[in-house]
PDB file of N, CA and C in Angstrom:
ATOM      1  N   UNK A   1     -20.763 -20.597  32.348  1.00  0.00           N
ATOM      2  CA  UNK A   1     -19.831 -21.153  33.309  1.00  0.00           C
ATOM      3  C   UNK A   1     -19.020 -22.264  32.624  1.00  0.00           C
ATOM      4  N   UNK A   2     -17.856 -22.526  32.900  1.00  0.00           N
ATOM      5  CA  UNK A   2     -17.071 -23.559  32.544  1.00  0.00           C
ATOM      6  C   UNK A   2     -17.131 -24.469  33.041  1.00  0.00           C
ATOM      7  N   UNK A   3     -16.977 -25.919  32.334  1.00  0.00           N
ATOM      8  CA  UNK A   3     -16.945 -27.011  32.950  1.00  0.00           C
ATOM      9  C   UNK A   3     -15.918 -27.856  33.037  1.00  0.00           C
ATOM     10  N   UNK A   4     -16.245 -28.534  34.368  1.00  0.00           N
ATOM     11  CA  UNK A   4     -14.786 -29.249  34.043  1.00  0.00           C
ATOM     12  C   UNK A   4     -14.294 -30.277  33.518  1.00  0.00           C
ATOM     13  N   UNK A   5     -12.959 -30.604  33.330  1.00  0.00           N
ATOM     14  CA  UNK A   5     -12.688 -31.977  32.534  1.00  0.00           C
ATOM     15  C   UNK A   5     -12.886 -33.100  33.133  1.00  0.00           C
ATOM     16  N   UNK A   6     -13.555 -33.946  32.870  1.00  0.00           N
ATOM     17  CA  UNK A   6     -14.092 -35.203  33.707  1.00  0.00           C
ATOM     18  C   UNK A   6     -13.163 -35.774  34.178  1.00  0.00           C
ATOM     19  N   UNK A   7     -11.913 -36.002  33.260  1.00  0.00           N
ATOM     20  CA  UNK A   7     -10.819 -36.369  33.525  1.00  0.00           C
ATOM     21  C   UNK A   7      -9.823 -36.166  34.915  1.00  0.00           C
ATOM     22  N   UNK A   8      -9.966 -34.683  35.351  1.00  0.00           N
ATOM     23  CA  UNK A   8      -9.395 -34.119  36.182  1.00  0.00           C
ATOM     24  C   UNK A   8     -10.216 -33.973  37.543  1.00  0.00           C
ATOM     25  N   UNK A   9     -11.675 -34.458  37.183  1.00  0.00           N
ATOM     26  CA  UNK A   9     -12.462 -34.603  38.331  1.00  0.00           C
ATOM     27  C   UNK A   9     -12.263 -35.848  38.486  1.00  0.00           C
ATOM     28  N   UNK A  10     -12.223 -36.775  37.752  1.00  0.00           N
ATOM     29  CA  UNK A  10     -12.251 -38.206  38.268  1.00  0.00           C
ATOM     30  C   UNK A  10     -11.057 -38.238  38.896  1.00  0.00           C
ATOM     31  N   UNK A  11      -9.908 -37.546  38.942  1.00  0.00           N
ATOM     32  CA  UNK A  11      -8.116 -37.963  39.612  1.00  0.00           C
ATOM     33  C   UNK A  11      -8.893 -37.624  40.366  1.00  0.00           C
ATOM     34  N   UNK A  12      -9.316 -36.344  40.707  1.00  0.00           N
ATOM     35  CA  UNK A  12      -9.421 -35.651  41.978  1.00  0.00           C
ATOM     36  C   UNK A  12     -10.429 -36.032  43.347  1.00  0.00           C
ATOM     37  N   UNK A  13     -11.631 -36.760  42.536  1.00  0.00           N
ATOM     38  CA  UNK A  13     -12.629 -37.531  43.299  1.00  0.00           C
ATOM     39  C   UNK A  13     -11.646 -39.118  43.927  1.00  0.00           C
ATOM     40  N   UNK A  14     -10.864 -39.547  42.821  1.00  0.00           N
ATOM     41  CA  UNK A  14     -10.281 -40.856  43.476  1.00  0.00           C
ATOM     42  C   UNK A  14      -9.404 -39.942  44.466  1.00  0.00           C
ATOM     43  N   UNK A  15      -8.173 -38.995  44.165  1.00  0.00           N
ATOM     44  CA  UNK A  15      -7.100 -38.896  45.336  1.00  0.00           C
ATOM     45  C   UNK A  15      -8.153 -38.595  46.515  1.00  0.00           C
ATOM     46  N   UNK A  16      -9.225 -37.907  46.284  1.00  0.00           N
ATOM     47  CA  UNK A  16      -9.836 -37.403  47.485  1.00  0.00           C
ATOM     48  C   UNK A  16     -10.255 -38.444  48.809  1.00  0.00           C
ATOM     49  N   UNK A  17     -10.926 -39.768  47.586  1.00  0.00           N
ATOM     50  CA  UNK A  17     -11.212 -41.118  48.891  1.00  0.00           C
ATOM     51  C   UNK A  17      -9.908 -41.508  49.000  1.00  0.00           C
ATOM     52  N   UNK A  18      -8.678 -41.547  48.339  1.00  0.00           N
ATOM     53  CA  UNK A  18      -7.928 -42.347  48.500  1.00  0.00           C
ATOM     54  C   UNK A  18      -7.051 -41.342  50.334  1.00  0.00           C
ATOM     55  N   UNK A  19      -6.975 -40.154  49.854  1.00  0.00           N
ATOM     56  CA  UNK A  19      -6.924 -39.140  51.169  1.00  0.00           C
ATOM     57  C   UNK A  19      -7.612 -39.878  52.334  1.00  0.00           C
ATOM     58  N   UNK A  20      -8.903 -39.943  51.910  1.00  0.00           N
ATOM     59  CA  UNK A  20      -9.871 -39.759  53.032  1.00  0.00           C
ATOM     60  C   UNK A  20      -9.657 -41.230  54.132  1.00  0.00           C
ATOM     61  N   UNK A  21      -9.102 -42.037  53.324  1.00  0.00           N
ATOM     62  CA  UNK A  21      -9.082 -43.954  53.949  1.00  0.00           C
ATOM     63  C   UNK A  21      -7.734 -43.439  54.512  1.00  0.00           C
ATOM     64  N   UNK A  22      -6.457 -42.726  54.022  1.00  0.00           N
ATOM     65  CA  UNK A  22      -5.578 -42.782  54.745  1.00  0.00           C
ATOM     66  C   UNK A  22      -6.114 -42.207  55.963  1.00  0.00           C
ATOM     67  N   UNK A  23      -6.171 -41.157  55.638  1.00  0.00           N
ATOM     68  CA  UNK A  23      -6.738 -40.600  57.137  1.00  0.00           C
ATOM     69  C   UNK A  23      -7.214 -41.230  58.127  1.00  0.00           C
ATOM     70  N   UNK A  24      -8.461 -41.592  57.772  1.00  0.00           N
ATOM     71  CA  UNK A  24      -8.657 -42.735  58.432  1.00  0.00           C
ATOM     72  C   UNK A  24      -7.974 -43.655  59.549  1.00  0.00           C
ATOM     73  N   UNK A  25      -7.152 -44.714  58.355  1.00  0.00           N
ATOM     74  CA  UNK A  25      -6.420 -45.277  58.617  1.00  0.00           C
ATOM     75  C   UNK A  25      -5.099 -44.709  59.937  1.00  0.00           C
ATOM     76  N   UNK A  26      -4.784 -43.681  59.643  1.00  0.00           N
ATOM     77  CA  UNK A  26      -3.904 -42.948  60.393  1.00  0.00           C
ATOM     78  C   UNK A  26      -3.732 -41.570  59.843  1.00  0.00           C
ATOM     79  N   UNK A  27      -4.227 -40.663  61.392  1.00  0.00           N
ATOM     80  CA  UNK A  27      -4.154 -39.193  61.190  1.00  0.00           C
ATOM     81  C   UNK A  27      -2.706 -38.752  60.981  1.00  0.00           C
ATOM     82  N   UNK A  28      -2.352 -38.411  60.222  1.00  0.00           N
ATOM     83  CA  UNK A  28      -1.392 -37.637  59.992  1.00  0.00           C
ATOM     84  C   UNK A  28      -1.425 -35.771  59.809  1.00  0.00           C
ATOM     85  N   UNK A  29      -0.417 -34.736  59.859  1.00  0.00           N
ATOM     86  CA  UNK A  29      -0.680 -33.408  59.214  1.00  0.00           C
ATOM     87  C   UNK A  29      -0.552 -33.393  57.804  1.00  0.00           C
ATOM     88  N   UNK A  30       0.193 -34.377  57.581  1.00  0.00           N
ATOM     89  CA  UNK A  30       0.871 -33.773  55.501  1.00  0.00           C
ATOM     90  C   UNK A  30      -0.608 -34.341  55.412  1.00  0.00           C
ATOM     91  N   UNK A  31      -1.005 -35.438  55.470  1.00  0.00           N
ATOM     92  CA  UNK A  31      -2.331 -36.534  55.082  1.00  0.00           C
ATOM     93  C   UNK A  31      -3.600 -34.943  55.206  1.00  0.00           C
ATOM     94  N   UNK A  32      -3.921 -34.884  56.429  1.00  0.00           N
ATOM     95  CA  UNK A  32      -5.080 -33.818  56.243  1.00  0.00           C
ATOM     96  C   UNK A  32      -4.969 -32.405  55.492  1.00  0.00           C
ATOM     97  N   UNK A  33      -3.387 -32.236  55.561  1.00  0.00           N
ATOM     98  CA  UNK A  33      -3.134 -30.439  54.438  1.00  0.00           C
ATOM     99  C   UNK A  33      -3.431 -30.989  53.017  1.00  0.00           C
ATOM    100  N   UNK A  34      -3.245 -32.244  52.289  1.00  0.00           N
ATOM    101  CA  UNK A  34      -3.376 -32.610  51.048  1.00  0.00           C
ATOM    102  C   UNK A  34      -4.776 -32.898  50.808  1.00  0.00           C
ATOM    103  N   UNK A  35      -5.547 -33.331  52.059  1.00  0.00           N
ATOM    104  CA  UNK A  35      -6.833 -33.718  51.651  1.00  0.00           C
ATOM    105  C   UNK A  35      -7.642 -32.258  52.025  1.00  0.00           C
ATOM    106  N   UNK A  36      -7.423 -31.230  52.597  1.00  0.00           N
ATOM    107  CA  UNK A  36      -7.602 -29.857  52.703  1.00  0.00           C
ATOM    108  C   UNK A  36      -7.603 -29.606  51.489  1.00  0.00           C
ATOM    109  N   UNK A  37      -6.239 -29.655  50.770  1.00  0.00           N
ATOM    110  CA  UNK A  37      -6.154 -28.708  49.694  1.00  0.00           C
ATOM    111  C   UNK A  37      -7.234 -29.102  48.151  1.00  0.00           C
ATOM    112  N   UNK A  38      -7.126 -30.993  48.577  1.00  0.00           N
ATOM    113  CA  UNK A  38      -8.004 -31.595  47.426  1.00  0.00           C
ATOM    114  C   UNK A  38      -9.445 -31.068  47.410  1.00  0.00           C
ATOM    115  N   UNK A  39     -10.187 -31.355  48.586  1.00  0.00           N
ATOM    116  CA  UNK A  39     -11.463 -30.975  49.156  1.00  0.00           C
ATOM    117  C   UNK A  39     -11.621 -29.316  48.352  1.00  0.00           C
ATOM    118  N   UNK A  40     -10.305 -28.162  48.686  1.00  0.00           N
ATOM    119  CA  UNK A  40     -10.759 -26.928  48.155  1.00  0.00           C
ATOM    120  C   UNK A  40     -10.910 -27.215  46.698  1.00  0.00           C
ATOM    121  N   UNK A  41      -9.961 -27.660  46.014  1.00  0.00           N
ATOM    122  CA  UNK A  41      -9.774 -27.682  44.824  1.00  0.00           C
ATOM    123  C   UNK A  41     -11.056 -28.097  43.932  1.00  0.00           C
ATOM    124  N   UNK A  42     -11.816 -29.127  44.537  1.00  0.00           N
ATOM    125  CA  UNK A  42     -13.102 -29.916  44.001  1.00  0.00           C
ATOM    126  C   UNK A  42     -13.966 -28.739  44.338  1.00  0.00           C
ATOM    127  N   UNK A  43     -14.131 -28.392  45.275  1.00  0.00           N
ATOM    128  CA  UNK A  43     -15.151 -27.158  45.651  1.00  0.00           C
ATOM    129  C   UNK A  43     -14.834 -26.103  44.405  1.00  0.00           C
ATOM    130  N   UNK A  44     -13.893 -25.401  44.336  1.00  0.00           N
ATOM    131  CA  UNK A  44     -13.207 -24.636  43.419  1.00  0.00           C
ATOM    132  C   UNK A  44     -13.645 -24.627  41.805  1.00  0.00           C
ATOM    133  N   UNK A  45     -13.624 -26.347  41.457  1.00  0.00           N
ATOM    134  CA  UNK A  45     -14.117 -26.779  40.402  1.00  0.00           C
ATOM    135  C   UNK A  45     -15.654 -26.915  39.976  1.00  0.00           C
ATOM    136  N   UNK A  46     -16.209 -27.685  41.237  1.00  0.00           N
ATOM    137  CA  UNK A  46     -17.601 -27.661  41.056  1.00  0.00           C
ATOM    138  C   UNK A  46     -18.653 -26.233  41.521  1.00  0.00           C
ATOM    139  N   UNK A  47     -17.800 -25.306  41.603  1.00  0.00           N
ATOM    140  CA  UNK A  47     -18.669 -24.148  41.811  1.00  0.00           C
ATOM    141  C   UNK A  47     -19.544 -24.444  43.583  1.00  0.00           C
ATOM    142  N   UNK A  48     -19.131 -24.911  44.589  1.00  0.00           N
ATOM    143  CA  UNK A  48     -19.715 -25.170  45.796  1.00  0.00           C
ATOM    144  C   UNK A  48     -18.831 -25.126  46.471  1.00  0.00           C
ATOM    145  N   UNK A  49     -19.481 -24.717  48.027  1.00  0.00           N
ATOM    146  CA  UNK A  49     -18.580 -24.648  49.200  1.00  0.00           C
ATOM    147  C   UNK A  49     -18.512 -26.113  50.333  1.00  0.00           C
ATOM    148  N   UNK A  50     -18.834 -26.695  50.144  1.00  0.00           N
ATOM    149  CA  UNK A  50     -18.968 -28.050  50.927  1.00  0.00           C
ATOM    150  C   UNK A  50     -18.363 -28.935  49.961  1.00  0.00           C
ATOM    151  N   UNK A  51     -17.613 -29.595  50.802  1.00  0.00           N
ATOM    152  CA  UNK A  51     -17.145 -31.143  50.172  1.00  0.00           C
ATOM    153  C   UNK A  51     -18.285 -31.444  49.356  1.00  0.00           C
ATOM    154  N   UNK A  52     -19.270 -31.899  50.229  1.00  0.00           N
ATOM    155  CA  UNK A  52     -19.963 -33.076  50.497  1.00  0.00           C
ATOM    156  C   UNK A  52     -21.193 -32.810  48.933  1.00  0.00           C
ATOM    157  N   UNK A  53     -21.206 -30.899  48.996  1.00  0.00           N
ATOM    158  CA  UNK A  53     -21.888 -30.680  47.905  1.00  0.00           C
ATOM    159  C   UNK A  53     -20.854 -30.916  46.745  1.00  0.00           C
ATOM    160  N   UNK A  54     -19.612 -30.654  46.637  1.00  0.00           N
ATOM    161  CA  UNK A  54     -18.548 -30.592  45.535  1.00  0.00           C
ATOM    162  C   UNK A  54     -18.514 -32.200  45.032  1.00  0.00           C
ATOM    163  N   UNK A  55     -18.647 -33.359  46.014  1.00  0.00           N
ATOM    164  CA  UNK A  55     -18.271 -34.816  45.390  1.00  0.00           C
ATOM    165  C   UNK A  55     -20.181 -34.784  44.610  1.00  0.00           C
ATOM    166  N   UNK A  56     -20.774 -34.562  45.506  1.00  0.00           N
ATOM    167  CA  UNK A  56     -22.063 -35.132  44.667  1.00  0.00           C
ATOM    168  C   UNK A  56     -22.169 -34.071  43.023  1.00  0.00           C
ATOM    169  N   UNK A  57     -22.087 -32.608  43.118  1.00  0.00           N
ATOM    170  CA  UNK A  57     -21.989 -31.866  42.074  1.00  0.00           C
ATOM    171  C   UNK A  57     -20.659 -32.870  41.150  1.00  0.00           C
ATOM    172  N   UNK A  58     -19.770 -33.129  41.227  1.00  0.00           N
ATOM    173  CA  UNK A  58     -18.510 -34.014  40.563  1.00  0.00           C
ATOM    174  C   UNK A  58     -18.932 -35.161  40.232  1.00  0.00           C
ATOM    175  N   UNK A  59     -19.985 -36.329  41.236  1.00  0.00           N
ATOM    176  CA  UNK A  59     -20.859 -37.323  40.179  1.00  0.00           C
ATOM    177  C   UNK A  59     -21.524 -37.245  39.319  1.00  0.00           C
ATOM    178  N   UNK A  60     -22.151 -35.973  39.369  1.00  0.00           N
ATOM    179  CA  UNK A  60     -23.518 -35.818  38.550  1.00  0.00           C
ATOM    180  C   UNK A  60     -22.674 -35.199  37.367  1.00  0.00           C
ATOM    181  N   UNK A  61     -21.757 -34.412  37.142  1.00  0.00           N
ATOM    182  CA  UNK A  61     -21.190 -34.448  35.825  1.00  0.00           C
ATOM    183  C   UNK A  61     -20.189 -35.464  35.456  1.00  0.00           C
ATOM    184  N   UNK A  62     -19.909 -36.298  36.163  1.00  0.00           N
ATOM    185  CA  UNK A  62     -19.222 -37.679  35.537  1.00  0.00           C
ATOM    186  C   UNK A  62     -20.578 -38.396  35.268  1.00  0.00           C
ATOM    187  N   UNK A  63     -21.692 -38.756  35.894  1.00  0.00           N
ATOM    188  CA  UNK A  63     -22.365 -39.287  35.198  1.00  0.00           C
ATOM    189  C   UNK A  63     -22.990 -38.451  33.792  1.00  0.00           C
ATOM    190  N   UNK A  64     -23.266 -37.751  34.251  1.00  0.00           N
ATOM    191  CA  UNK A  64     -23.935 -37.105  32.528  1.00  0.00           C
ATOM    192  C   UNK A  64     -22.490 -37.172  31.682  1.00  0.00           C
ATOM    193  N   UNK A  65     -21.729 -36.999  31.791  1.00  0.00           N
ATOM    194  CA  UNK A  65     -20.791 -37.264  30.852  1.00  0.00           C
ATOM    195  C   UNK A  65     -20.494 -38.624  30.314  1.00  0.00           C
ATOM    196  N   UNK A  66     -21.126 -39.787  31.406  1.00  0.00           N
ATOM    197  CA  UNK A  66     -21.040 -40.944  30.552  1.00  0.00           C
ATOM    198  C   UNK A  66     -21.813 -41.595  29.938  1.00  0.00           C
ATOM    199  N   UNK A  67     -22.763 -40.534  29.848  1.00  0.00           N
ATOM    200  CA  UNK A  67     -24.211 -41.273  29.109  1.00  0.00           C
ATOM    201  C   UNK A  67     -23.587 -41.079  27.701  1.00  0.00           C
ATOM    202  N   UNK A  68     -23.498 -42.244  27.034  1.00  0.00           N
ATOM    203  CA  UNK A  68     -23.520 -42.166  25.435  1.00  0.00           C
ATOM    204  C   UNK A  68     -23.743 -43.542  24.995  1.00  0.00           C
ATOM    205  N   UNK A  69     -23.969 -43.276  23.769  1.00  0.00           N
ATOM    206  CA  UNK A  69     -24.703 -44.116  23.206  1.00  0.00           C
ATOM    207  C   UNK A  69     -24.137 -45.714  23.165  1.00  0.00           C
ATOM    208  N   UNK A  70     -24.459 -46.675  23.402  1.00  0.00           N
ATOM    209  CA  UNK A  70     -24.510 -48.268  23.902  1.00  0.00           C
ATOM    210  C   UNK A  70     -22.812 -48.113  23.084  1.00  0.00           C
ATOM    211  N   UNK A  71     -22.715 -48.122  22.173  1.00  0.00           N
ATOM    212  CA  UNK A  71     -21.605 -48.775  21.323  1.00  0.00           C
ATOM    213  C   UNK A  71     -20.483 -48.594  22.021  1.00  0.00           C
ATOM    214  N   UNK A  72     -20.674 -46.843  22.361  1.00  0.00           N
ATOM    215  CA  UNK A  72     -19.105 -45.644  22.770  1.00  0.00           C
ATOM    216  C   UNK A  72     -19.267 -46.244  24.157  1.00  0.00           C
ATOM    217  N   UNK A  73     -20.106 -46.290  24.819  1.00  0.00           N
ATOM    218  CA  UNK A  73     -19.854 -46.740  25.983  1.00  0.00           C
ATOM    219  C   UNK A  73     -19.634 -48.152  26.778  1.00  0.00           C
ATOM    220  N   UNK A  74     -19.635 -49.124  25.863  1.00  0.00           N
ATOM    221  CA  UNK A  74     -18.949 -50.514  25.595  1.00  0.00           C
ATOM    222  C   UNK A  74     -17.869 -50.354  25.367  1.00  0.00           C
ATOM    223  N   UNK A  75     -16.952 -49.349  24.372  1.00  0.00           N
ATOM    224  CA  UNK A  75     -15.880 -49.268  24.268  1.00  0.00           C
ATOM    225  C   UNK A  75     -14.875 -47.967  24.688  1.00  0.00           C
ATOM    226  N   UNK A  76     -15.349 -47.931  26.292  1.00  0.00           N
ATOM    227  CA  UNK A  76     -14.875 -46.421  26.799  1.00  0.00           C
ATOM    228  C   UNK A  76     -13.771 -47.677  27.539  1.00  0.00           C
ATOM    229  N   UNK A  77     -12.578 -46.530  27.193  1.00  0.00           N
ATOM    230  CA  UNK A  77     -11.243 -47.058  27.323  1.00  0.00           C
ATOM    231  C   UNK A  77     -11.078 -46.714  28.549  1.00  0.00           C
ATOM    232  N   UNK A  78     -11.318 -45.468  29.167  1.00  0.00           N
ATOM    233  CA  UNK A  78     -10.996 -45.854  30.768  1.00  0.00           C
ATOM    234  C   UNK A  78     -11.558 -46.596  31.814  1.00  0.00           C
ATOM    235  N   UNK A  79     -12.790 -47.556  31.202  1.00  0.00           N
ATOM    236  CA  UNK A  79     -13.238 -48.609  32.285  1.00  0.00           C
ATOM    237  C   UNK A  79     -13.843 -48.332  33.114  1.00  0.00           C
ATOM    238  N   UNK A  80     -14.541 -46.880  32.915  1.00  0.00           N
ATOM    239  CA  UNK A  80     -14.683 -46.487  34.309  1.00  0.00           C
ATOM    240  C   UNK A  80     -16.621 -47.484  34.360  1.00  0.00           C
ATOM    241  N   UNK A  81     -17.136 -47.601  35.407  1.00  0.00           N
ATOM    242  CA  UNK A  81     -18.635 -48.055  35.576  1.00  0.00           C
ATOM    243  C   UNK A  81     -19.541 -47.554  35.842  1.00  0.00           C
ATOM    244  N   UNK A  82     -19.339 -46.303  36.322  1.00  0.00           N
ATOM    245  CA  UNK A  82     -20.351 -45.274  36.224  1.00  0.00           C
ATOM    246  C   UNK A  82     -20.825 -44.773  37.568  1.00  0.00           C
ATOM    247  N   UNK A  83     -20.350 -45.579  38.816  1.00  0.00           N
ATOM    248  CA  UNK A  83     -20.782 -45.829  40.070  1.00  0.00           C
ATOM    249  C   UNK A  83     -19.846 -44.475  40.462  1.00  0.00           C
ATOM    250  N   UNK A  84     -20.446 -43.884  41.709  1.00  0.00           N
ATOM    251  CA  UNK A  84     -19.925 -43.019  42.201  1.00  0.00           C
ATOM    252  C   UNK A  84     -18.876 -43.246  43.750  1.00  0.00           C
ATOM    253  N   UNK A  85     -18.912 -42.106  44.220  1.00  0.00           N
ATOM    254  CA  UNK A  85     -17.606 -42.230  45.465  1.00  0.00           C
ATOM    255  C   UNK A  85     -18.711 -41.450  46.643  1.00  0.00           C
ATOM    256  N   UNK A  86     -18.143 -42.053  47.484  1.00  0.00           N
ATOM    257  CA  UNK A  86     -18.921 -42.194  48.712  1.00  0.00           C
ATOM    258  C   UNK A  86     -18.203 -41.151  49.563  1.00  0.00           C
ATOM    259  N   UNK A  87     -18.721 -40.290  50.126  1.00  0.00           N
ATOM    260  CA  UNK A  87     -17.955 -39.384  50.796  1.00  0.00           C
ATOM    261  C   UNK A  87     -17.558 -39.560  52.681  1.00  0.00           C
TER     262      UNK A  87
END
């Protein structure tokens, strides 16, 4: 099976909360068709049919992907902390 680029899961995990607070914030249609289409897309990627399984399957390979060794990961340029997204 292929995996995906962490890179393109991490946009997709942020637009997804960033979706999810608008919503929130105020229901809109464009707001829920984009967070529809994000939600499929992560499913799509992580091989699962549930959101809820697609964000946790999408942490667990951002975290294993950031396990490396003390040095590389002191000097990982995208900053990221390792903490996950809350669905």
């Amino acid at each position: 099976m292929l995996e995906p680029d962490p890179k393109v899961v991490r946009e997709l995990l942020t637009r997804y909360a960033a979706l999810r607070i608008a919503q929130a914030e105020r229901a809109r249609p464009a707001t829920a068709r984009e967070l529809a289409d994000v939600s499929y897309t992560l499913c799509v990627m992580t091989a699962t049919t549930s959101i809820h399984d697609a964000v946790a399957k999408a942490d667990a390979l951002l975290l294993a992907k950031g396990r490396a060794p003390d040095a590389v990961r002191a000097a990982d340029p995208d900053g990221e902390s390792g903490l996950s997204l809350a669905v």
